[in-house]
N, C-alpha and C. Protein backbone atom coordinates (compact mmCIF):
# COMPACT_ATOMS: atom_id res chain seq x y z
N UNK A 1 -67.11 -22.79 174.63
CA UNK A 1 -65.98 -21.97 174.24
C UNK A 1 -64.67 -22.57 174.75
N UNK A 2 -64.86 -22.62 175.83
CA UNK A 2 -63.53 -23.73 176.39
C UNK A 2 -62.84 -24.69 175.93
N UNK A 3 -63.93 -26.17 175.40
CA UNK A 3 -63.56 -26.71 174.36
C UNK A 3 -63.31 -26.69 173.33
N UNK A 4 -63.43 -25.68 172.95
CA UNK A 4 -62.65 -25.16 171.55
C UNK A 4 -61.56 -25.08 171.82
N UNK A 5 -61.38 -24.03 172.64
CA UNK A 5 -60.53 -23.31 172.99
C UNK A 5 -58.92 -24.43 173.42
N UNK A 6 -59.60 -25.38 174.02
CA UNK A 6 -58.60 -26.82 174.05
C UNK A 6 -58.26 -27.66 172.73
N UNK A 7 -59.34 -27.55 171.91
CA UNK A 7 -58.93 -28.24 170.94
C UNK A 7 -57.76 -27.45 169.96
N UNK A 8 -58.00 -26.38 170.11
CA UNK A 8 -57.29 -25.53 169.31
C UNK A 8 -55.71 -25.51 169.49
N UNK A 9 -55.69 -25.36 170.99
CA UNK A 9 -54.07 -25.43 171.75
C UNK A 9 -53.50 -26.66 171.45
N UNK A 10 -54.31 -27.85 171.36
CA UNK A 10 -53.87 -29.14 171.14
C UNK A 10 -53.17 -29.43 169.47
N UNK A 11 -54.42 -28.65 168.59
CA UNK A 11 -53.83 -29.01 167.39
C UNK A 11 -52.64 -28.42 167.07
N UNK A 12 -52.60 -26.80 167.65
CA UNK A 12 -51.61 -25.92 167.63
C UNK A 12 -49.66 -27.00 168.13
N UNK A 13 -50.00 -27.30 169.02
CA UNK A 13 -48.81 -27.87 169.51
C UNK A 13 -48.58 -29.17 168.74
N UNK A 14 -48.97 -29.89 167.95
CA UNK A 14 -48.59 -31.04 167.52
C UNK A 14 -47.83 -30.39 166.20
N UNK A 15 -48.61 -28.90 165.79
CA UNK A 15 -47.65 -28.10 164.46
C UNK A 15 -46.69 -27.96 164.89
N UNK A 16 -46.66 -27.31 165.65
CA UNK A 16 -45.13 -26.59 166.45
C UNK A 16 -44.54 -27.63 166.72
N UNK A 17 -44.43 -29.14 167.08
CA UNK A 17 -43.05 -29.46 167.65
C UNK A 17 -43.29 -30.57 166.85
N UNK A 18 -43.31 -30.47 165.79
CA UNK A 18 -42.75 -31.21 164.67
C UNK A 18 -41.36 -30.72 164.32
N UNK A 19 -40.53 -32.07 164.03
CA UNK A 19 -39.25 -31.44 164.35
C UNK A 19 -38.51 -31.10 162.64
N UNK A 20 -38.64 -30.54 162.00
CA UNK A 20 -38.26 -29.94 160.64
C UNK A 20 -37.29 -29.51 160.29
N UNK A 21 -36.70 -30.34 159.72
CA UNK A 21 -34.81 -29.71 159.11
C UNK A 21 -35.21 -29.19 158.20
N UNK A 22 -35.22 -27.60 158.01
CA UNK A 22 -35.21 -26.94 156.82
C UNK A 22 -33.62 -26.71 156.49
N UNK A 23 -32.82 -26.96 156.86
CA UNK A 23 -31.66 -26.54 156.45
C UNK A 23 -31.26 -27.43 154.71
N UNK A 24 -31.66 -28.38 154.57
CA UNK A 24 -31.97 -29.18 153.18
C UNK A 24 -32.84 -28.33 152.11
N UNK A 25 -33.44 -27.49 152.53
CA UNK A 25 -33.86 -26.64 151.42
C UNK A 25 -33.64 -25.52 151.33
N UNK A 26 -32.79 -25.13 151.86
CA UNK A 26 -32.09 -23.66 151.52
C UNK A 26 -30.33 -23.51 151.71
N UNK A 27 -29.69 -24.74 151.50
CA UNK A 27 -28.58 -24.81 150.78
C UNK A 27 -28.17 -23.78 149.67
N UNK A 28 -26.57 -23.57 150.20
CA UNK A 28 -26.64 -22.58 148.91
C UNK A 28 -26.96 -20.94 148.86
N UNK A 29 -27.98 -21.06 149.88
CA UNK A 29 -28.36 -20.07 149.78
C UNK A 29 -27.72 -18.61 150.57
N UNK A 30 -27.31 -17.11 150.53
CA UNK A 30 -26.59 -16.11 151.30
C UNK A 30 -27.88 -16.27 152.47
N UNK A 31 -27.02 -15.97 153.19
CA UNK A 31 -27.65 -15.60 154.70
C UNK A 31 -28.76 -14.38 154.91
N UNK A 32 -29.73 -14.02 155.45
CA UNK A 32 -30.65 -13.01 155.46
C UNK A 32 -29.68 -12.14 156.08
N UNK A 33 -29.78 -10.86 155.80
CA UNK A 33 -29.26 -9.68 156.70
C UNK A 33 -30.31 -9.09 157.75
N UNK A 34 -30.11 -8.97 159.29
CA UNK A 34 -30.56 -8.56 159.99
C UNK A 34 -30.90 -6.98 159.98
N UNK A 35 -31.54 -6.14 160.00
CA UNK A 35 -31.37 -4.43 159.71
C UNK A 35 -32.11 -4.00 160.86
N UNK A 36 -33.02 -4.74 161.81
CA UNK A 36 -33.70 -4.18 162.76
C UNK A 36 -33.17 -3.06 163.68
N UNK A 37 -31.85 -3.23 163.58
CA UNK A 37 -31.20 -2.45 164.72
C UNK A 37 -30.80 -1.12 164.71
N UNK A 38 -31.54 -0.85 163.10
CA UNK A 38 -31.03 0.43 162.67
C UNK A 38 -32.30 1.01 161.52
N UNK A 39 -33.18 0.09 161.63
CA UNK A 39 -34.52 0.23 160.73
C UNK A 39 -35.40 -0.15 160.90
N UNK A 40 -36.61 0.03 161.06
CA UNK A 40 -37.92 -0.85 161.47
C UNK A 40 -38.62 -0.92 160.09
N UNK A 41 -37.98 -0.90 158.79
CA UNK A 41 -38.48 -1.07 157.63
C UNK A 41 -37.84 -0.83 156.80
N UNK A 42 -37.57 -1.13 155.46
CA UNK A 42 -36.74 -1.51 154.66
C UNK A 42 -37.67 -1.94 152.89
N UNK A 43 -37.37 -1.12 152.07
CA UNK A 43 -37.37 -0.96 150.89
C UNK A 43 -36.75 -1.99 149.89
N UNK A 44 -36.02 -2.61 150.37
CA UNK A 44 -34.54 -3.05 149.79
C UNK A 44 -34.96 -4.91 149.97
N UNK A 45 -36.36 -5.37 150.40
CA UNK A 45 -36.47 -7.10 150.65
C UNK A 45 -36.91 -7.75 149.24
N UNK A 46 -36.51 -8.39 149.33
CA UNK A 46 -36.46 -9.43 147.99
C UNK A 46 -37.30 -10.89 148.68
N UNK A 47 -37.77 -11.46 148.69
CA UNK A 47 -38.22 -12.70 148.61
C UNK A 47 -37.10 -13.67 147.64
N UNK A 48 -36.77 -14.20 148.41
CA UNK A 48 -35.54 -15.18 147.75
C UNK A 48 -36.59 -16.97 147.35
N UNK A 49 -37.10 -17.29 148.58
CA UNK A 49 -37.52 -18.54 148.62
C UNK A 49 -38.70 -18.78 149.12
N UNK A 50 -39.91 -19.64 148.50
CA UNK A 50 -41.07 -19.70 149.49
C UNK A 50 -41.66 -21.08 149.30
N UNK A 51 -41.40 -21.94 150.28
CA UNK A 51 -41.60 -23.33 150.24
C UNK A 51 -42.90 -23.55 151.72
N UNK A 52 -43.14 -24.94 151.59
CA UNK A 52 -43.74 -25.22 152.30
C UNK A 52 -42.88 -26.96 153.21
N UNK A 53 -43.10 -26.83 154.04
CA UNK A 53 -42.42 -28.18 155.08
C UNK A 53 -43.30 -28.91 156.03
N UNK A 54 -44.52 -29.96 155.89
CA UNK A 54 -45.09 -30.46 156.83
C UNK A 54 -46.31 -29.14 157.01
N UNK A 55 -46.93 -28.49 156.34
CA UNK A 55 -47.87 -28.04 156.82
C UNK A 55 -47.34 -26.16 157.19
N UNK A 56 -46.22 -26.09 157.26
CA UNK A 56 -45.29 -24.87 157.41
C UNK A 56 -45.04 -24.46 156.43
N UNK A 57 -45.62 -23.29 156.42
CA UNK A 57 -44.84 -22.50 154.85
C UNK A 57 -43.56 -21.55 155.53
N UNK A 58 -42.24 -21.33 154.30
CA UNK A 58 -41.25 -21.02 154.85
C UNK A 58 -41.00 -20.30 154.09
N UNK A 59 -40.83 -18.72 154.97
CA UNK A 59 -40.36 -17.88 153.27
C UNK A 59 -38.94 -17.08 153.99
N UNK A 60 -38.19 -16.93 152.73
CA UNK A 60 -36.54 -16.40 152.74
C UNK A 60 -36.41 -15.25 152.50
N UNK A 61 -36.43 -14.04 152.66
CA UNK A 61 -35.79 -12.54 152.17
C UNK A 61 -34.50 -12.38 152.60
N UNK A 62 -33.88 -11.71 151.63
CA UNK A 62 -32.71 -11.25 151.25
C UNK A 62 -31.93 -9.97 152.56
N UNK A 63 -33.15 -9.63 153.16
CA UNK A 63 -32.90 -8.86 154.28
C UNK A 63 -34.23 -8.14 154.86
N UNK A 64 -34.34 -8.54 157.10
CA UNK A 64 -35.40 -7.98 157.15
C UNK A 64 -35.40 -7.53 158.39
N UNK A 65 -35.91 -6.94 159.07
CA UNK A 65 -35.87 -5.65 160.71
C UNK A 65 -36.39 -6.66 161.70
N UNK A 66 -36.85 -7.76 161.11
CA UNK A 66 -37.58 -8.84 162.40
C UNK A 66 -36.61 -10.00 162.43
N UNK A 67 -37.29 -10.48 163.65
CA UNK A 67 -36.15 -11.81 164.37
C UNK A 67 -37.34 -13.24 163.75
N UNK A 68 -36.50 -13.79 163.26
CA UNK A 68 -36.82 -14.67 162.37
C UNK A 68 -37.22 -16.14 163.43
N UNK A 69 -38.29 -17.02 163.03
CA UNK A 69 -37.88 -18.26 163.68
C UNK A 69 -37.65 -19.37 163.22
């Protein structure tokens, strides 16, 4: 279980710090609106964009209650 458990953290971190300029594919595009601070849910999200980058899928709404990364 352990060694799994290592292999897993290992593959995990070589995803994560891949270094990915998404800013080239969402040019153009309005800014998400933040609403968390006054909603923990919201009726009103649109899916604007849903790409993929290196193994990362990246998706865009129009506005959402969570902190984005």
């Amino acid at each position: 279980m352990e060694a799994q458990q290592e292999r897993s953290r290992a593959g995990s971190k070589d995803m994560f710090k891949q270094g990915v300029d998404r800013s080239k594919y969402v040019e153009g595009m309005p800014p998400t609106k933040f609403s968390g601070y006054n909603h923990l849910y919201t009726d009103e999200v649109k899916l604007l964009k849903d790409f993929e980058v290196n193994g990362q899928r990246v998706l865009i709404f129009n506005i959402t209650p969570l902190y984005g990364e």
